[in-house]
N, C-alpha and C. Protein backbone atom coordinates (compact mmCIF):
# COMPACT_ATOMS: atom_id res chain seq x y z
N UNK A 1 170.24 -46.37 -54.81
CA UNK A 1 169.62 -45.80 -56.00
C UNK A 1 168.34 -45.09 -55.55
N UNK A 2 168.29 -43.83 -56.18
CA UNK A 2 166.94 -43.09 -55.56
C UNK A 2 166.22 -43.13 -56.71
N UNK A 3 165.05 -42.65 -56.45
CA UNK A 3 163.53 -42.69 -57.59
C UNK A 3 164.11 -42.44 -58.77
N UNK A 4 164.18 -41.14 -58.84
CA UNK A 4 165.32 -40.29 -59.70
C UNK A 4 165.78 -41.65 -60.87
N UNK A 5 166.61 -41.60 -60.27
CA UNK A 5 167.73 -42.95 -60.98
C UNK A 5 166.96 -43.82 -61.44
N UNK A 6 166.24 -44.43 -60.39
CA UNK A 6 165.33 -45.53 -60.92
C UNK A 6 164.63 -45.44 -62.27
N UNK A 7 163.74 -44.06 -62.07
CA UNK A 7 162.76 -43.51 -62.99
C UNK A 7 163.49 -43.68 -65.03
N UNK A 8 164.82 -43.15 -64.29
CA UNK A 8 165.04 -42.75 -65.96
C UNK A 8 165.89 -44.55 -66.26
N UNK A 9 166.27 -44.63 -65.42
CA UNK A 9 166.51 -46.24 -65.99
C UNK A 9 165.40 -47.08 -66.90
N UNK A 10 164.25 -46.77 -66.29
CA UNK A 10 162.77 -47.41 -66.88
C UNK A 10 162.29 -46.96 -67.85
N UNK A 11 162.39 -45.55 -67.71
CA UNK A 11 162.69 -45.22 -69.22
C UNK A 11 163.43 -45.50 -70.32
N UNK A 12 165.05 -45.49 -69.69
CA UNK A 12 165.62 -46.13 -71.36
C UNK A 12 165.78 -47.18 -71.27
N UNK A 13 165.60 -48.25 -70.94
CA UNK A 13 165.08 -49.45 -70.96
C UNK A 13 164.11 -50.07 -71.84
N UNK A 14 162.85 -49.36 -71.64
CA UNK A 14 161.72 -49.21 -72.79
C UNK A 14 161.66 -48.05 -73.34
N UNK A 15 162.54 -47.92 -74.36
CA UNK A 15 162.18 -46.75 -75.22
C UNK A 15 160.84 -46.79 -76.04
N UNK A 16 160.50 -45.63 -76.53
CA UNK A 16 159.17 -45.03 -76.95
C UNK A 16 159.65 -45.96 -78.44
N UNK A 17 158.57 -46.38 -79.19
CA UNK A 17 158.76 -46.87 -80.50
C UNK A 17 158.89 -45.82 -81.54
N UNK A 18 159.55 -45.85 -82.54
CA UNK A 18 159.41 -44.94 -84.06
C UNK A 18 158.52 -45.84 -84.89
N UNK A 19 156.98 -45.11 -85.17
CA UNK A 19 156.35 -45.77 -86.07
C UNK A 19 156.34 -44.73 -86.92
N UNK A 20 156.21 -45.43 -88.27
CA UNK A 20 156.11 -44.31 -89.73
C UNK A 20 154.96 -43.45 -89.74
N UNK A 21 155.13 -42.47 -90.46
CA UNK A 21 153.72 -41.36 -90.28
C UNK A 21 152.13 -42.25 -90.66
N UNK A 22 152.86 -43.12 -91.90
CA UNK A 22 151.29 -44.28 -92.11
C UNK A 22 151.11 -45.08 -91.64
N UNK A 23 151.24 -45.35 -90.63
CA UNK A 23 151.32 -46.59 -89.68
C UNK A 23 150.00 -46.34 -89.50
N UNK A 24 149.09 -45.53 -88.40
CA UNK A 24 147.51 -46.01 -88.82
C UNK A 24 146.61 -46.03 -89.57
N UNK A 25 146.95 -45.62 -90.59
CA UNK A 25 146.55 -45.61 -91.92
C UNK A 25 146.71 -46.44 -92.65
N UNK A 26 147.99 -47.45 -92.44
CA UNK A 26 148.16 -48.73 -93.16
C UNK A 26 146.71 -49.61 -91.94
N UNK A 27 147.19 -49.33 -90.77
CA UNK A 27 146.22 -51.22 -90.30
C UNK A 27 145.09 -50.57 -90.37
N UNK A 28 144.38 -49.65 -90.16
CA UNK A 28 142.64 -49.04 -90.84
C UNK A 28 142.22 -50.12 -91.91
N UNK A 29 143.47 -50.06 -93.04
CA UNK A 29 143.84 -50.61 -94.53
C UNK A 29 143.34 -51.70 -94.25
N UNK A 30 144.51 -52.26 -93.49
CA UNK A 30 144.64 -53.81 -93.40
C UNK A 30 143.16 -54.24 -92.81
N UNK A 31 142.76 -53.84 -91.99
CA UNK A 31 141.53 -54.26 -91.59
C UNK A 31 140.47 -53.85 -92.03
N UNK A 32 140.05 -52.93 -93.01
CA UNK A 32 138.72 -52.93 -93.61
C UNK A 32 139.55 -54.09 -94.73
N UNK A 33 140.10 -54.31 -95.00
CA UNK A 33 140.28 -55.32 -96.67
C UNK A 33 140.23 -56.74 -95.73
N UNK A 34 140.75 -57.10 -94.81
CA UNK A 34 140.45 -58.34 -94.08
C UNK A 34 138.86 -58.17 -94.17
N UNK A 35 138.41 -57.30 -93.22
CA UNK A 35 136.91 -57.20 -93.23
C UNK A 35 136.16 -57.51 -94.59
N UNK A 36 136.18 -57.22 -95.71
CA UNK A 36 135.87 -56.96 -96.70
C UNK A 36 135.80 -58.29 -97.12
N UNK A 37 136.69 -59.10 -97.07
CA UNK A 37 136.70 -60.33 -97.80
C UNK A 37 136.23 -61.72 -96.49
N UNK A 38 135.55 -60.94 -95.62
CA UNK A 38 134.81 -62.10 -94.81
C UNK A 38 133.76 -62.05 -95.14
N UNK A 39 133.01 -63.66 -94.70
CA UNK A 39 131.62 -64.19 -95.13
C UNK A 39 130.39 -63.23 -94.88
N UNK A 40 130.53 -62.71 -93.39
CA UNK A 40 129.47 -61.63 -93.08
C UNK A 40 129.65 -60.75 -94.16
N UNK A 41 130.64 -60.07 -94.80
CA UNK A 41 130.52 -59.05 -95.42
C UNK A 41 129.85 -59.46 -96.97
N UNK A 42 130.26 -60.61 -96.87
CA UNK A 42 130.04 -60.91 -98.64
C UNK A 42 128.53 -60.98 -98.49
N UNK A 43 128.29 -61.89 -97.27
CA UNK A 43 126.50 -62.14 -97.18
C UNK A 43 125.85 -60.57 -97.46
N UNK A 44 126.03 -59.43 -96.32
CA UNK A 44 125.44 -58.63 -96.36
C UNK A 44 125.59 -57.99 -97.46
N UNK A 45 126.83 -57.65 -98.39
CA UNK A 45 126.66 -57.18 -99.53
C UNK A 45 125.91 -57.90 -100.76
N UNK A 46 125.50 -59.08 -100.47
CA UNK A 46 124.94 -60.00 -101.81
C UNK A 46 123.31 -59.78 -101.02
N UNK A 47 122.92 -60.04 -99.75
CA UNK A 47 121.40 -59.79 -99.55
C UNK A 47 120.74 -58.09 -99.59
N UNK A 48 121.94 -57.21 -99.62
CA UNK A 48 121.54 -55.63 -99.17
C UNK A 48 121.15 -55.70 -101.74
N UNK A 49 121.64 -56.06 -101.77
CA UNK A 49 121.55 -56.47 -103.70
C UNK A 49 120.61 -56.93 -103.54
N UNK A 50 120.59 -58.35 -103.57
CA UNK A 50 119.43 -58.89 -103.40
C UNK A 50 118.01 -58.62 -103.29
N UNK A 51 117.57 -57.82 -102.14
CA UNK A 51 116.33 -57.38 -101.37
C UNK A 51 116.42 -55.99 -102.19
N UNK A 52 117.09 -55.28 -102.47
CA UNK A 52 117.18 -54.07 -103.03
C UNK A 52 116.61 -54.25 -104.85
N UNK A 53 116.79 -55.75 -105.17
CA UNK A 53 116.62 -55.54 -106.45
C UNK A 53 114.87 -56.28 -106.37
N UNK A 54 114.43 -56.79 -105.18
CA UNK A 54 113.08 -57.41 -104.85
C UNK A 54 112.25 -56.00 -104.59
N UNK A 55 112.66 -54.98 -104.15
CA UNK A 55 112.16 -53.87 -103.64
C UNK A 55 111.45 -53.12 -104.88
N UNK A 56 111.76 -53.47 -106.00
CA UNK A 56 111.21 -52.57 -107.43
C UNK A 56 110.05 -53.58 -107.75
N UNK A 57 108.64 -53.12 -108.36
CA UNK A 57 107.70 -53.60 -108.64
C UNK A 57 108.15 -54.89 -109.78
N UNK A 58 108.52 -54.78 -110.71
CA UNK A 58 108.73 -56.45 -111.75
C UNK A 58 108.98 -57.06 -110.80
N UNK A 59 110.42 -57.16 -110.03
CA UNK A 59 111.07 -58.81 -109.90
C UNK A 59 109.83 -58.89 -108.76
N UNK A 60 109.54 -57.83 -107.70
CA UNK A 60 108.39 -58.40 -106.94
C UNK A 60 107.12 -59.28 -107.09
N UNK A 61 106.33 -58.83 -108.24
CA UNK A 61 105.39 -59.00 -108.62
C UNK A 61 105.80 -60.34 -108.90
N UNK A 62 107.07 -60.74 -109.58
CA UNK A 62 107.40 -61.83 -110.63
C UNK A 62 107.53 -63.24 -109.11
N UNK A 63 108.31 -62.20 -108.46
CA UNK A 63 108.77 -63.14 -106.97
C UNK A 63 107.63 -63.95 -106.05
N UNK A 64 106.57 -62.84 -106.21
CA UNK A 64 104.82 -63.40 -105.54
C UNK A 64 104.75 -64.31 -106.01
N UNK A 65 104.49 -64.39 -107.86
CA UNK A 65 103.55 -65.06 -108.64
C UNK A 65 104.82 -66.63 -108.37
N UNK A 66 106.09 -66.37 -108.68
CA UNK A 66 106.60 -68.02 -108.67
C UNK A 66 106.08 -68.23 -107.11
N UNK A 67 106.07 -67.82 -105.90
CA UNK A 67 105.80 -68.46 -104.85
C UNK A 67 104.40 -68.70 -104.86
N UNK A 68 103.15 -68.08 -105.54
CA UNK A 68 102.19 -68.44 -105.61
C UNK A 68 101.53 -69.77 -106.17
N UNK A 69 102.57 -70.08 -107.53
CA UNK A 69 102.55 -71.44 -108.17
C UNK A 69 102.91 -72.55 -107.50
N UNK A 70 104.22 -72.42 -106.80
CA UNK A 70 104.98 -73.15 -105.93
C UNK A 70 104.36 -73.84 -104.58
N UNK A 71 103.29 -72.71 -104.47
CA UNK A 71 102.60 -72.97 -103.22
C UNK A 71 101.80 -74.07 -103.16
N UNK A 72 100.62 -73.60 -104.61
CA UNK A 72 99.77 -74.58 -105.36
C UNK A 72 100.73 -75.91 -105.80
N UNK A 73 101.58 -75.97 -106.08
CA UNK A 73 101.91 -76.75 -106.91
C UNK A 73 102.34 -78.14 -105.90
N UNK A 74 102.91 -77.42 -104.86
CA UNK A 74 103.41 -77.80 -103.40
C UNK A 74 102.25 -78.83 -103.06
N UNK A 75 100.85 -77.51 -102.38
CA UNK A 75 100.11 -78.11 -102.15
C UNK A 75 99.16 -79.40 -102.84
N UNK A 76 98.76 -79.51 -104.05
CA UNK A 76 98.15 -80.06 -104.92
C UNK A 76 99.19 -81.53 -105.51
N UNK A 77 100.50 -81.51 -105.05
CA UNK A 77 101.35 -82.56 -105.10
C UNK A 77 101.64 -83.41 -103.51
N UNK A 78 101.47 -83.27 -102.32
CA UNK A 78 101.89 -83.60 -101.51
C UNK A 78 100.15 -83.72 -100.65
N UNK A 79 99.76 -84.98 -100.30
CA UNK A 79 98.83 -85.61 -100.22
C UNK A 79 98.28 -85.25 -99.18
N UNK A 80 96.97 -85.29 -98.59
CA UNK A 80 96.41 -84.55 -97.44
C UNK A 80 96.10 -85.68 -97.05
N UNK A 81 94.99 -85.70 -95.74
CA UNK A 81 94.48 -86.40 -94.81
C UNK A 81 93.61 -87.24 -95.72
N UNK A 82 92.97 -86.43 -97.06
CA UNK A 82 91.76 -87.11 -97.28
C UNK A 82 92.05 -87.78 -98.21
N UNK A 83 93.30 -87.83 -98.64
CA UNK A 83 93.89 -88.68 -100.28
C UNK A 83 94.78 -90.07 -99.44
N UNK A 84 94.39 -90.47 -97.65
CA UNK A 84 94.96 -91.56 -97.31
C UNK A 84 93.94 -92.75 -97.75
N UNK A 85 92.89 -92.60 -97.65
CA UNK A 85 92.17 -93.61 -97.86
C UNK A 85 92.67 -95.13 -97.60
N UNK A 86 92.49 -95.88 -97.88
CA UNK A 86 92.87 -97.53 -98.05
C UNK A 86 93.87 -97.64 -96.75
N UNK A 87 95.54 -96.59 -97.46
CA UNK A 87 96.47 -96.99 -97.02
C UNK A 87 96.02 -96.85 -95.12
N UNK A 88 94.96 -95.93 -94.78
CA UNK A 88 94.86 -95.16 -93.29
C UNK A 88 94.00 -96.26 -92.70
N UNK A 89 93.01 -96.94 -93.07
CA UNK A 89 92.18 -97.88 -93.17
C UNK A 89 93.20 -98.84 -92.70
N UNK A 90 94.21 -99.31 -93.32
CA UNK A 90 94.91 -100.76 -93.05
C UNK A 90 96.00 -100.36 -92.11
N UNK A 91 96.71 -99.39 -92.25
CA UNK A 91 97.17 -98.98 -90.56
C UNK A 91 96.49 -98.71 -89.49
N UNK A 92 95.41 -98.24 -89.27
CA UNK A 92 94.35 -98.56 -88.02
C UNK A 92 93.87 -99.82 -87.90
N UNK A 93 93.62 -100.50 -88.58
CA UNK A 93 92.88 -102.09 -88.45
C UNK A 93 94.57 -102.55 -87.80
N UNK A 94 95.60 -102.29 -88.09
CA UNK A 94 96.67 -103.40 -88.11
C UNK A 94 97.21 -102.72 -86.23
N UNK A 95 96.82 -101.62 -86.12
CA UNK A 95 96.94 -101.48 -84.52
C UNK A 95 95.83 -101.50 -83.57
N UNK A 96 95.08 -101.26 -83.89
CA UNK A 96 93.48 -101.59 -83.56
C UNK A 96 92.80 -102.96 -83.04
N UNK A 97 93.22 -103.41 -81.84
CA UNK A 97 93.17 -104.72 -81.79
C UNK A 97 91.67 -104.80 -81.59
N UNK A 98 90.61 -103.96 -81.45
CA UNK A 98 89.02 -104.22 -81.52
C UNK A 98 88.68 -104.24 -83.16
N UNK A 99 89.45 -103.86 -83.94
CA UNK A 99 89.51 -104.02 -85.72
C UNK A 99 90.64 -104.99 -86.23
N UNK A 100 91.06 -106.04 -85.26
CA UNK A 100 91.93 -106.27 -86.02
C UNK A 100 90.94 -107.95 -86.88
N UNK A 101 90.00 -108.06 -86.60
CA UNK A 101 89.30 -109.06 -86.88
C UNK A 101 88.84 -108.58 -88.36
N UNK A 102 89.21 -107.84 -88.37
CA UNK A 102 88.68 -106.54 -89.79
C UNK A 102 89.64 -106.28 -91.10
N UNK A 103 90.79 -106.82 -90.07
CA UNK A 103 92.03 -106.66 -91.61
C UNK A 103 91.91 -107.99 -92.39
N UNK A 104 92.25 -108.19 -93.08
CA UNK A 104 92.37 -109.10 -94.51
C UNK A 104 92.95 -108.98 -95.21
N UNK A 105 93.93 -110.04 -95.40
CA UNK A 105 95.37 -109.83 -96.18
C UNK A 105 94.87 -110.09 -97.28
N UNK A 106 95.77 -108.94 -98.50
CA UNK A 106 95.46 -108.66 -100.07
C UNK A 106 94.54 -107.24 -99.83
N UNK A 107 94.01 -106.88 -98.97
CA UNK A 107 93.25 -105.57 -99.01
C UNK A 107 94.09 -104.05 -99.08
């Protein structure tokens, strides 16, 4: 058997496929609508909304002022260094073995 021979054997062997004229036009399809209905896409289409509707002066202004309350409200509810009193007092005496002559139970 020479090349020749060989050659066209390999050819009809694997013939060339018949795809329909919409064949890439259908999976384009198929894959922006797969695309479309994934999480990345839904995220970016709900935050590109989102930030777009923060971008106009009301909801902004409105968006500051609740984080401004929130902040205060945050802060002024959740206790600082200087609202430990007593309780900071009786956890140092209770590891403090040069204060521990200092704790007194009921205090």
């Amino acid at each position: 058997m020479n090349d020749t021979e060989l050659d066209d054997l390999i050819r009809h062997s694997h013939p060339e496929p018949e795809f329909p004229a919409t064949f890439q036009r259908d999976i384009w399809t198929g894959i922006a609508v797969a695309e479309s209905r994934s999480l990345s896409a839904r995220w970016t289409r709900w935050s590109e909304g989102f930030f777009g509707m923060l971008a106009r002066p009301a909801p902004a202004l409105a968006s500051v002022a609740v984080m401004l309350v929130a902040g205060a409200t945050l802060g002024h509810l959740i206790p600082g260094e200087n609202h430990a009193g007593p309780s900071r007092e009786r956890y140092l005496a209770s590891i403090d073995p040069l204060r521990a002559d200092t704790l007194q139970p009921g205090k």
